[in-house]
N, C-alpha and C. Protein backbone atom coordinates (compact mmCIF):
# COMPACT_ATOMS: atom_id res chain seq x y z
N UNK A 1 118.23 86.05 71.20
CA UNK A 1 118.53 86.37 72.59
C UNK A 1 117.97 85.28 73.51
N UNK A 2 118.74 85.00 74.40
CA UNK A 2 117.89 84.12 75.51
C UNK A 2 117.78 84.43 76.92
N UNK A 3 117.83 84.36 78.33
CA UNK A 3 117.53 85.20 79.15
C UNK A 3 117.98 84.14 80.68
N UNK A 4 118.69 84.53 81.32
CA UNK A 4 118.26 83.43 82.89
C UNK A 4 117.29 84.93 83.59
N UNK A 5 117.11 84.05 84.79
CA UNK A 5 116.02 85.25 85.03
C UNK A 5 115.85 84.53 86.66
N UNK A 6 115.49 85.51 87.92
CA UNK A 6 115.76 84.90 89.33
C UNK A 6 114.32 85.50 89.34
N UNK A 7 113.29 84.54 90.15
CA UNK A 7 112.06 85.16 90.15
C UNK A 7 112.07 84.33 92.11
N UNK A 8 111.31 85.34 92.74
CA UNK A 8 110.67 85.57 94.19
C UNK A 8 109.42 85.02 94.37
N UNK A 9 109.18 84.14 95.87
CA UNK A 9 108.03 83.81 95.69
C UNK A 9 107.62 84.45 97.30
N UNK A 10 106.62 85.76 97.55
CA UNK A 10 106.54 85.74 99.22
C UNK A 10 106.15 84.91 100.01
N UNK A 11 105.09 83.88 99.22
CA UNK A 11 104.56 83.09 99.73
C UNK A 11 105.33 81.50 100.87
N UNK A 12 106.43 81.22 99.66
CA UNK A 12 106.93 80.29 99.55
C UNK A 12 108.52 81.02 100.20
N UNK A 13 108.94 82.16 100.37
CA UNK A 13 110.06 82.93 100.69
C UNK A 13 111.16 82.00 99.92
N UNK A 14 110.54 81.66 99.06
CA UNK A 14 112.04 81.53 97.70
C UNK A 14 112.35 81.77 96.98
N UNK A 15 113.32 81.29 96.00
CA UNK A 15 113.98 82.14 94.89
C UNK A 15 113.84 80.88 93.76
N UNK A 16 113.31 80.88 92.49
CA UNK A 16 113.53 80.16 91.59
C UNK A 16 114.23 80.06 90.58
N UNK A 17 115.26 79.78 89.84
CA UNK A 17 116.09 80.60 88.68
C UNK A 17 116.07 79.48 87.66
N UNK A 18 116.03 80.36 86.67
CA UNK A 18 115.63 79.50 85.30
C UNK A 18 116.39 80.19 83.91
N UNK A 19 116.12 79.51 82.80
CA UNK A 19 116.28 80.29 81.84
C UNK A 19 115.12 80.32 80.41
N UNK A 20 115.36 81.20 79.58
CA UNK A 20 114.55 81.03 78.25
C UNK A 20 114.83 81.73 77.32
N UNK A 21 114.48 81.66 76.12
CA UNK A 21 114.47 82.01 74.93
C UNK A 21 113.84 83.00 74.78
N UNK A 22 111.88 82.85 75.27
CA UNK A 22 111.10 83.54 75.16
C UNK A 22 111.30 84.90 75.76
N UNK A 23 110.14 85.60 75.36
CA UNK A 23 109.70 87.13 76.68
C UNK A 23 110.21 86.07 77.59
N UNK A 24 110.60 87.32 78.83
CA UNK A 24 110.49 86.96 80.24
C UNK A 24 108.69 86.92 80.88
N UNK A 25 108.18 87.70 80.31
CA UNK A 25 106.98 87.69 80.93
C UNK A 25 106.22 86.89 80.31
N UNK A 26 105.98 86.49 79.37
CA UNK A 26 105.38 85.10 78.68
C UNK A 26 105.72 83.78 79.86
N UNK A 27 107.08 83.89 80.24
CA UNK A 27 107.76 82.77 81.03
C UNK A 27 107.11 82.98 82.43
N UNK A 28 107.28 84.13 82.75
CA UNK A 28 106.36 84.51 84.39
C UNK A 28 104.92 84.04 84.20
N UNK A 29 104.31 84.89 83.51
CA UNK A 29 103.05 84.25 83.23
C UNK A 29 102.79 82.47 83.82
N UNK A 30 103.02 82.07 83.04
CA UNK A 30 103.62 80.24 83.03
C UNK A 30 103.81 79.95 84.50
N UNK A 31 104.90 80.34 84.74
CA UNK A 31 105.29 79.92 86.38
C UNK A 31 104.04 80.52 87.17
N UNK A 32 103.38 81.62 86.90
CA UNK A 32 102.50 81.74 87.62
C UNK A 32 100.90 81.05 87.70
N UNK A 33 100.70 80.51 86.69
CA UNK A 33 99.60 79.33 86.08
C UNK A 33 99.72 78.61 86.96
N UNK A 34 98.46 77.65 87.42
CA UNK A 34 98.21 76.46 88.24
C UNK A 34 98.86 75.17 87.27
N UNK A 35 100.24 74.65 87.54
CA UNK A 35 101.00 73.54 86.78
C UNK A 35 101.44 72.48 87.86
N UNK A 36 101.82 71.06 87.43
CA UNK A 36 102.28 70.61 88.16
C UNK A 36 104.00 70.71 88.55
N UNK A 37 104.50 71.79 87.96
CA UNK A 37 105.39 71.93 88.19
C UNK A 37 105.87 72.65 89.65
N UNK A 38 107.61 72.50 89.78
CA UNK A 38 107.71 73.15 91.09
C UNK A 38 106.84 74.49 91.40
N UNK A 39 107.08 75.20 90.54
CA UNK A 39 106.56 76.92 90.57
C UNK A 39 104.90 76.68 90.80
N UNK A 40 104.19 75.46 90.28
CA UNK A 40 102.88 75.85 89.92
C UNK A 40 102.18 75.98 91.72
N UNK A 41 103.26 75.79 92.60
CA UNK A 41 102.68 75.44 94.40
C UNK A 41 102.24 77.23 94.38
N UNK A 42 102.89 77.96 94.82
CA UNK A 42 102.30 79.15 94.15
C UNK A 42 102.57 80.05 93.19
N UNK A 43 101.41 81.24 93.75
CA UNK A 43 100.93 82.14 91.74
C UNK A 43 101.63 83.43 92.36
N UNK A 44 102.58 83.70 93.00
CA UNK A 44 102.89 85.12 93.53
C UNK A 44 104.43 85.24 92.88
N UNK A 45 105.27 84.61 92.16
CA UNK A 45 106.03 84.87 91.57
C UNK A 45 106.66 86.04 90.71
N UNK A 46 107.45 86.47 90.97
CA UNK A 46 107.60 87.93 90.22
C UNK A 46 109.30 88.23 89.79
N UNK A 47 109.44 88.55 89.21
CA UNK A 47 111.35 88.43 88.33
C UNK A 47 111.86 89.51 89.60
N UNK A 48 113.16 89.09 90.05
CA UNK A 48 113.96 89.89 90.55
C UNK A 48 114.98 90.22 89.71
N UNK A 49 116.03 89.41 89.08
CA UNK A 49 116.74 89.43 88.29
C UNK A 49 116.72 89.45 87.03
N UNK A 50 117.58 89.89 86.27
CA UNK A 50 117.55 89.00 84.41
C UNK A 50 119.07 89.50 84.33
N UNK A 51 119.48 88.67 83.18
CA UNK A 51 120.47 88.34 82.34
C UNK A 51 120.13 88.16 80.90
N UNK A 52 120.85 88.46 80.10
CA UNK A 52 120.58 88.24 78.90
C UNK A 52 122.16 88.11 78.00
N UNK A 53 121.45 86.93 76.77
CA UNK A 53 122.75 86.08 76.39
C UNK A 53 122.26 86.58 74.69
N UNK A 54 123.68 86.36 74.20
CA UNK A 54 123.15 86.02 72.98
C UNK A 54 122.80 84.61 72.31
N UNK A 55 122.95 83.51 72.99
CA UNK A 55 122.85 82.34 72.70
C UNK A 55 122.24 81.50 73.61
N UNK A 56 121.24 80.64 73.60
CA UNK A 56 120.05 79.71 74.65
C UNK A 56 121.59 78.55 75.76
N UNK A 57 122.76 78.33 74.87
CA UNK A 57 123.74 77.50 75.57
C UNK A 57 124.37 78.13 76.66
N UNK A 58 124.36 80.05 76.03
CA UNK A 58 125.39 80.73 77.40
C UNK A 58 124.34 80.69 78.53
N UNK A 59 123.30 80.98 78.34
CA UNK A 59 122.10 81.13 79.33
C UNK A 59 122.10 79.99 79.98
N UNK A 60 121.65 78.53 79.48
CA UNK A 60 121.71 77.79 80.27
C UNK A 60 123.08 77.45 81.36
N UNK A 61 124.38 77.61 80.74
CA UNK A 61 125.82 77.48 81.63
C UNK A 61 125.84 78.33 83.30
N UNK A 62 125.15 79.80 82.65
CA UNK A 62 125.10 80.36 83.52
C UNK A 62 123.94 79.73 84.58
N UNK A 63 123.18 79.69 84.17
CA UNK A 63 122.01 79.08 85.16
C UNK A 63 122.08 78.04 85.70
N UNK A 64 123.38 77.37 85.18
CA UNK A 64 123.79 76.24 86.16
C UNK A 64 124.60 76.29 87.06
N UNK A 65 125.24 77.70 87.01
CA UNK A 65 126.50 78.13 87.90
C UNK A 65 125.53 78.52 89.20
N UNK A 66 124.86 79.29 88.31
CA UNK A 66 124.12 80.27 89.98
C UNK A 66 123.48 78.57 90.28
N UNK A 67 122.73 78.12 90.00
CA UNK A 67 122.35 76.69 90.60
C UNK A 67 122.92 76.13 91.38
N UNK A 68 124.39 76.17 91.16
CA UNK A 68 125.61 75.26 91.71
C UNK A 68 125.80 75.39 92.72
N UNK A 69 125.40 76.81 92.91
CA UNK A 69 126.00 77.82 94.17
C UNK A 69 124.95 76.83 95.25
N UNK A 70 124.28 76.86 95.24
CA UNK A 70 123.05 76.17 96.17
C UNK A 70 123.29 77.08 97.82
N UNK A 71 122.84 78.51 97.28
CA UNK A 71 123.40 79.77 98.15
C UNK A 71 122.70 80.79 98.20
N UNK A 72 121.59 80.89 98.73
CA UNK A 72 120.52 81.99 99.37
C UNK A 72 121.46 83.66 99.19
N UNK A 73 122.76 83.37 100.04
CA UNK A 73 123.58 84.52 100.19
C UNK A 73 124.14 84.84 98.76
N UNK A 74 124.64 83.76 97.84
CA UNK A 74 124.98 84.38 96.65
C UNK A 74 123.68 85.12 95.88
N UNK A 75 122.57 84.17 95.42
CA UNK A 75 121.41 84.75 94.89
C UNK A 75 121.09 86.14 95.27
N UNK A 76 121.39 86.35 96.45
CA UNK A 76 120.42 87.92 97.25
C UNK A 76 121.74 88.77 96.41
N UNK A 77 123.16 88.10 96.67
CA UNK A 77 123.99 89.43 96.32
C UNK A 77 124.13 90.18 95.09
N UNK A 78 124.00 88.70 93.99
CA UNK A 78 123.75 89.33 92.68
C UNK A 78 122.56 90.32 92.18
N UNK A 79 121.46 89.65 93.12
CA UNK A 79 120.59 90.41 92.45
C UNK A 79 120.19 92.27 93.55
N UNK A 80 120.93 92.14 94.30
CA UNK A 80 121.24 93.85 94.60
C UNK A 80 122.75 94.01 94.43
């Protein structure tokens, strides 16, 4: 199984979307760790969304679509 997954930041009032293989919460965890990555600016991150694939290739396609969108209004709609 692999997973995209839309996670919230209040801090930062954004939306991050990603995908993985792993738990989702193994992956939150992570984004929430002090990293130099985008996510590591802050630790308040929390999943709004998930999806789940049977394969790590459908997951990533999809996570490039919602990406594509580069759309606050699409992100909010899917995930209510």
């Amino acid at each position: 199984m692999a997973y995209i997954y839309i996670l919230y930041s209040n801090q930062a009032d954004r939306y991050y979307i990603g995908s993985t293989s792993t738990e989702i919460s193994d992956r939150l965890q992570r984004h929430n760790s002090n990293h130099k990555g985008y996510t590591g600016k802050w630790n308040d991150w929390e999943v709004v969304y998930t999806e789940a694939y049977l394969t790590k290739e459908e997951a990533i396609r999809r996570e490039i679509q919602i990406k594509n969108w580069k759309s606050r209004k699409m992100i909010e709609r899917i995930i209510n």
